[in-house]
Every structure is written in C-alpha cells, then in structure tokens.
PDB file of N, CA and C in Angstrom:
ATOM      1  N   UNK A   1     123.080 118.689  59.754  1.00  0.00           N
ATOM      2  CA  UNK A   1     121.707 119.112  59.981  1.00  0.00           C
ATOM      3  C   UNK A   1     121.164 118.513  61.280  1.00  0.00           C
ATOM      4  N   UNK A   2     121.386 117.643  61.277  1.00  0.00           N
ATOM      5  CA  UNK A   2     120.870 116.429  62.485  1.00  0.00           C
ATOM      6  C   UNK A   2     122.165 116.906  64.096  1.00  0.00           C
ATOM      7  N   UNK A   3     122.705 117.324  63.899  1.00  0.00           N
ATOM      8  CA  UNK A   3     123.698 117.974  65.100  1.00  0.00           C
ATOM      9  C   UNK A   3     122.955 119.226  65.193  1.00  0.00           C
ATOM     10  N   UNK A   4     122.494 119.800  64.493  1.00  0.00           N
ATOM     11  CA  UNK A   4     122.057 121.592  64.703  1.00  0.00           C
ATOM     12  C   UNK A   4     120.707 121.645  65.291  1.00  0.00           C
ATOM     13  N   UNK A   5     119.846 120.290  64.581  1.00  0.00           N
ATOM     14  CA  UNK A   5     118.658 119.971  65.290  1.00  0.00           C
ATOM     15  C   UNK A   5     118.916 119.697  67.135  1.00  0.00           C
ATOM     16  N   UNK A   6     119.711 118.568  67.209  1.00  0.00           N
ATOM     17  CA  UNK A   6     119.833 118.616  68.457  1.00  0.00           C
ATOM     18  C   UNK A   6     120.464 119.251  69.607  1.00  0.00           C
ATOM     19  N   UNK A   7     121.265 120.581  68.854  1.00  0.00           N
ATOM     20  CA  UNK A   7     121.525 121.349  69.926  1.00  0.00           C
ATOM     21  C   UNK A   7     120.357 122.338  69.752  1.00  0.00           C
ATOM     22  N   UNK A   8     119.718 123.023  69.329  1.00  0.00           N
ATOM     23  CA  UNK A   8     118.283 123.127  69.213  1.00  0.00           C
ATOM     24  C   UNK A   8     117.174 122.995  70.404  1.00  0.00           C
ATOM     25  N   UNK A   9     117.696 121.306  69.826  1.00  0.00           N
ATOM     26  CA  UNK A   9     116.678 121.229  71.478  1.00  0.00           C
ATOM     27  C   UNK A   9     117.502 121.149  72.697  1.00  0.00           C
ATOM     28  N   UNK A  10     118.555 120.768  72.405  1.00  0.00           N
ATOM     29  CA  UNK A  10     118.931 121.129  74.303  1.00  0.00           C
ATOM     30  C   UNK A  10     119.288 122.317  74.733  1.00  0.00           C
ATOM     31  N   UNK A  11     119.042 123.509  73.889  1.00  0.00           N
ATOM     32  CA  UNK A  11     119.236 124.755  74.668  1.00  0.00           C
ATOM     33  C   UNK A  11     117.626 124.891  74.388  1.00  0.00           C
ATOM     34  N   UNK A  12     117.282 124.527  73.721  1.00  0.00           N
ATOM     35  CA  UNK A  12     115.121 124.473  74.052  1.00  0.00           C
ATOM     36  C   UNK A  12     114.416 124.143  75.160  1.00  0.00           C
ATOM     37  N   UNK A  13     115.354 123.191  75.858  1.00  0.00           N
ATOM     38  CA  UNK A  13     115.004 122.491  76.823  1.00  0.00           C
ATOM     39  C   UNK A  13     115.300 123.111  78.383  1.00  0.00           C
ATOM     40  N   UNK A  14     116.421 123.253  77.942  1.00  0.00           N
ATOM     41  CA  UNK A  14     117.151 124.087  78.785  1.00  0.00           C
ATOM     42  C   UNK A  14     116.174 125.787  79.096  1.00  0.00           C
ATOM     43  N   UNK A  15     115.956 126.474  78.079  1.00  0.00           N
ATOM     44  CA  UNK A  15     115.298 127.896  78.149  1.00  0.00           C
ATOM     45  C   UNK A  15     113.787 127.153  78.634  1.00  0.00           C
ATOM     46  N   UNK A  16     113.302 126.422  78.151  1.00  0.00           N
ATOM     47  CA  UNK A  16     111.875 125.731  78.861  1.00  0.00           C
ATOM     48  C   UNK A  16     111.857 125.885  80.179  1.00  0.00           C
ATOM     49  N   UNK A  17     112.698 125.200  80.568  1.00  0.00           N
ATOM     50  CA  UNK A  17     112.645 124.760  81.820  1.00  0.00           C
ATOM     51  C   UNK A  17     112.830 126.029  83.136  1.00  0.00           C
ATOM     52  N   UNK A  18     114.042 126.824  82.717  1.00  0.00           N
ATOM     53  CA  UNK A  18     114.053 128.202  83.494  1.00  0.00           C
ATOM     54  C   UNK A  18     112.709 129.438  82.901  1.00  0.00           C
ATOM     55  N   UNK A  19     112.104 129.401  81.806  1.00  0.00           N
ATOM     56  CA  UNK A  19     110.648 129.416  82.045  1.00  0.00           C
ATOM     57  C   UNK A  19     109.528 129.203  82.662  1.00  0.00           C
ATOM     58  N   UNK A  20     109.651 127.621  82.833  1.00  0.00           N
ATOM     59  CA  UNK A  20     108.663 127.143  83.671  1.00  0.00           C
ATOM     60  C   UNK A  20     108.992 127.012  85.293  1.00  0.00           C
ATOM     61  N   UNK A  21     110.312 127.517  85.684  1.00  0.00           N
ATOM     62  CA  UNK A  21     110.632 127.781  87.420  1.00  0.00           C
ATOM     63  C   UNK A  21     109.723 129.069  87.261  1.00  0.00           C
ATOM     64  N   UNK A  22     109.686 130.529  86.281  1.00  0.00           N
ATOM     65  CA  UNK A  22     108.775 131.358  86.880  1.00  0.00           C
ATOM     66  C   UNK A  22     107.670 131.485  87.100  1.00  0.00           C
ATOM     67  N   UNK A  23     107.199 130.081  86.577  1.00  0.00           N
ATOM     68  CA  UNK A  23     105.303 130.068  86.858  1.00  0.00           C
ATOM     69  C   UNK A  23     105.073 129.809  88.313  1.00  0.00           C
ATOM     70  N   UNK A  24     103.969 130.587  88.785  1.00  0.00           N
ATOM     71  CA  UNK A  24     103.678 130.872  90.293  1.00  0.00           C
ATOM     72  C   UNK A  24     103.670 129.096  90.931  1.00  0.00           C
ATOM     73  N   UNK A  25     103.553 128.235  90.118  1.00  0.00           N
ATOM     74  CA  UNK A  25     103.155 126.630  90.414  1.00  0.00           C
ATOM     75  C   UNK A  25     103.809 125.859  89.362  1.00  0.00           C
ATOM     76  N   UNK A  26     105.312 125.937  89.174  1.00  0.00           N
ATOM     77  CA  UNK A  26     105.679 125.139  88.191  1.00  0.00           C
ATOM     78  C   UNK A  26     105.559 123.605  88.095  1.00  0.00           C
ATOM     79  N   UNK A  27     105.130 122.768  87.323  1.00  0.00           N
ATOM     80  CA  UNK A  27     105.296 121.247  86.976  1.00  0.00           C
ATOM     81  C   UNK A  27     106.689 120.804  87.218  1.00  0.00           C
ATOM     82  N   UNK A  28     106.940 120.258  88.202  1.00  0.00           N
ATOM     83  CA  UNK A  28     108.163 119.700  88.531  1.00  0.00           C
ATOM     84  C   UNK A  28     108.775 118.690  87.927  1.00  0.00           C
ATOM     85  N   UNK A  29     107.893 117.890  87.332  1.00  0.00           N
ATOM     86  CA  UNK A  29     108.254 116.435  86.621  1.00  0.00           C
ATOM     87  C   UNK A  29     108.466 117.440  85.393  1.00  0.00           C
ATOM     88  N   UNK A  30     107.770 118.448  84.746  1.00  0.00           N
ATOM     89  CA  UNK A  30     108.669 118.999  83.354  1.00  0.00           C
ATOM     90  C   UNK A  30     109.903 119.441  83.501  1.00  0.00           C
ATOM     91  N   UNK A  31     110.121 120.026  84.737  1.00  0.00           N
ATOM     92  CA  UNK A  31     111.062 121.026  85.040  1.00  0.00           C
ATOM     93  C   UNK A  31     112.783 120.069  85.186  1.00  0.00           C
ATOM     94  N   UNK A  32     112.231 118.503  85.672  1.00  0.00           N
ATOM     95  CA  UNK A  32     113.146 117.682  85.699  1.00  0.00           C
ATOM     96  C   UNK A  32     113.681 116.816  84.343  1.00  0.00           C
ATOM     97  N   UNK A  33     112.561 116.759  83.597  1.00  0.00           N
ATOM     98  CA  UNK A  33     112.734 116.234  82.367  1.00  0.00           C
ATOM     99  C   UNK A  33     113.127 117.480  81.708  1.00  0.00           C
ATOM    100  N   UNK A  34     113.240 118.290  81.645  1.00  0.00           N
ATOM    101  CA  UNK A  34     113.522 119.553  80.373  1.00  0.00           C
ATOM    102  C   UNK A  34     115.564 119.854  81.255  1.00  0.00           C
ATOM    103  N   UNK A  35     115.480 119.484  82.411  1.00  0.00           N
ATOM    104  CA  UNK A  35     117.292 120.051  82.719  1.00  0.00           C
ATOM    105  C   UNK A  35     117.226 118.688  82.585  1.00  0.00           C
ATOM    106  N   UNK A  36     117.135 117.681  82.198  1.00  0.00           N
ATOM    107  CA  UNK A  36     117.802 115.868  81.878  1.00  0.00           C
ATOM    108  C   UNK A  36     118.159 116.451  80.663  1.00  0.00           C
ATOM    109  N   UNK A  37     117.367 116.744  79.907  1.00  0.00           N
ATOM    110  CA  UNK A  37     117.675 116.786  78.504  1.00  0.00           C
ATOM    111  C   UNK A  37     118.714 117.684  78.070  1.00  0.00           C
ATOM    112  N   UNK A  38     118.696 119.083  79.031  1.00  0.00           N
ATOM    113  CA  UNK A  38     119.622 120.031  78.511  1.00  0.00           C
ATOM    114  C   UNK A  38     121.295 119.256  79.454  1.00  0.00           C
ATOM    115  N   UNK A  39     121.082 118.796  80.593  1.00  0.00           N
ATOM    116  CA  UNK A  39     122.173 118.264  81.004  1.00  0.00           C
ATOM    117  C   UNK A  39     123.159 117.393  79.991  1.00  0.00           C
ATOM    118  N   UNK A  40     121.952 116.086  79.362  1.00  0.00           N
ATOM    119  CA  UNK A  40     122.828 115.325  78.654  1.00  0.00           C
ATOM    120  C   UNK A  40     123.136 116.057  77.370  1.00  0.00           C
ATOM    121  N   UNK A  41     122.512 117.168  76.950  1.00  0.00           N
ATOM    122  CA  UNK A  41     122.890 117.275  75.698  1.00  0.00           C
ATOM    123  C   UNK A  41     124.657 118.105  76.128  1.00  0.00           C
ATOM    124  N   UNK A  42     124.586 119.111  77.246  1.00  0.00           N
ATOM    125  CA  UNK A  42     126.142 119.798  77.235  1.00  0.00           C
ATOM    126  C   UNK A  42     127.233 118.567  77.263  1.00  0.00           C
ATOM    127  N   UNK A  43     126.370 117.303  78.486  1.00  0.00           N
ATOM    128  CA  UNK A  43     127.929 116.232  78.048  1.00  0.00           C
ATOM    129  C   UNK A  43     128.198 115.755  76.727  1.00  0.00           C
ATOM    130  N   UNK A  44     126.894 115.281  75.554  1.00  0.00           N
ATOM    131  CA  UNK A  44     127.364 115.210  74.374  1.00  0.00           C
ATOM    132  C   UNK A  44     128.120 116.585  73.963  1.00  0.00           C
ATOM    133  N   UNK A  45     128.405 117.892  73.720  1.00  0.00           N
ATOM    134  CA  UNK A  45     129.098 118.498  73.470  1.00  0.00           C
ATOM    135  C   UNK A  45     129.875 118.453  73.935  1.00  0.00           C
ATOM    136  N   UNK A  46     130.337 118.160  75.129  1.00  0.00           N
ATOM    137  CA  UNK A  46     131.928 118.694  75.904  1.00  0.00           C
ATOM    138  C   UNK A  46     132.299 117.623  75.995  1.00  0.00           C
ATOM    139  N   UNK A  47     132.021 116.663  76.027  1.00  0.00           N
ATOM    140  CA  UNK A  47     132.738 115.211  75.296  1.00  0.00           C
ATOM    141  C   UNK A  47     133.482 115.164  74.319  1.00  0.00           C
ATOM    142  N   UNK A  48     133.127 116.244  73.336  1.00  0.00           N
ATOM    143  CA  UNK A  48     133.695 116.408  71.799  1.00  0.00           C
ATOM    144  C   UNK A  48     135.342 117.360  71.802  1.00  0.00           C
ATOM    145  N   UNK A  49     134.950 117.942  72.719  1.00  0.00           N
ATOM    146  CA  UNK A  49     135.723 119.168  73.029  1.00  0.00           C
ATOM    147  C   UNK A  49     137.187 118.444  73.679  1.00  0.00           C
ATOM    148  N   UNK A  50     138.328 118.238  73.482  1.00  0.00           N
ATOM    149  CA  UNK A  50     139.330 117.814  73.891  1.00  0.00           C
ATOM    150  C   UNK A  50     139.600 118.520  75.281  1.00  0.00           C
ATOM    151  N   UNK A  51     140.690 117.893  76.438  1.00  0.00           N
ATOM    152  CA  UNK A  51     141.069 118.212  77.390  1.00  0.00           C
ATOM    153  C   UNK A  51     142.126 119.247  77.487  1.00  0.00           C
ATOM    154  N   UNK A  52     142.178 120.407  78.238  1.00  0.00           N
ATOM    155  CA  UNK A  52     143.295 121.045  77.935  1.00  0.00           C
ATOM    156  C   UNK A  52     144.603 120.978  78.508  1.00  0.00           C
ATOM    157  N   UNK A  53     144.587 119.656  79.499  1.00  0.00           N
ATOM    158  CA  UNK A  53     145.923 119.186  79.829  1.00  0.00           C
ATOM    159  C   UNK A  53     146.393 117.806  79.138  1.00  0.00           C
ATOM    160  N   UNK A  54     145.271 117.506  78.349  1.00  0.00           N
ATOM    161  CA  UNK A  54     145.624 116.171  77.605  1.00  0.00           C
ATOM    162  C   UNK A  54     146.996 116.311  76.747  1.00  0.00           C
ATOM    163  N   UNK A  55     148.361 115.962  77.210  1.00  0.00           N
ATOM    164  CA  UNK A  55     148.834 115.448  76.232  1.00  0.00           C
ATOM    165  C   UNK A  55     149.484 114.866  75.373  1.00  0.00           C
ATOM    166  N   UNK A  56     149.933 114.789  74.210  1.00  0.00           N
ATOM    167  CA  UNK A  56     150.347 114.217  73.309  1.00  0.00           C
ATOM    168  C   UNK A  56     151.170 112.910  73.583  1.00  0.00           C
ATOM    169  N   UNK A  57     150.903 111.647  72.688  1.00  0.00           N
ATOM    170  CA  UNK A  57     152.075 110.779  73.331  1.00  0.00           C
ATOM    171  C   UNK A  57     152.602 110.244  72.386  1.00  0.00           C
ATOM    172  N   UNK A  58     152.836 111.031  70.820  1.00  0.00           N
ATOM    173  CA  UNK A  58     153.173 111.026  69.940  1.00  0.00           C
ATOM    174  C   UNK A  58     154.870 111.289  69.648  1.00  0.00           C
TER     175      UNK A  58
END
C-alpha cells in the first residue's frame, strides 16, 4: 500500500510540474521541487530493477 502511495506521488509530481511549465508565469521554486521529487522517486524504482549486463557469479 505504502509503495503504491508513493509512486502516486512521484508521477503526481512529476504531471504537476509539466503543468505548471504551461502557466504564462510559472513558480520556479515549485517547478524545481515537484522534478526533485519525481527525479528521486524513478531512482528509487530503477534501483530495484536489476542490471541487464549484471552477471551471475554463482
């Protein structure tokens, strides 16, 4: 539940933010805080995601 919440918000954050580039005078300090948030949330996902030349040393 708590993983679904937070991808949630980082594609929330993420759609915010390319929202608020089309306002004729966008808030820049939101616009930087809303891609922080969607940034760190893709490295928590693709962190998870294994390498596809990683391998085995089994």
């Amino acid at each position: 539940m708590m993983k679904f919440v937070s991808i949630l918000l980082f594609f929330g954050a993420g759609i915010y933010a390319l929202y608020e580039q089309s306002k004729p005078e966008p808030n820049k300090f939101i616009m930087i805080g809303a891609m922080a948030i969607f940034m760190i949330g893709l490295y928590r996902i693709m962190k998870k995601i294994p390498n596809k030349n990683e391998e085995d040393n089994e």
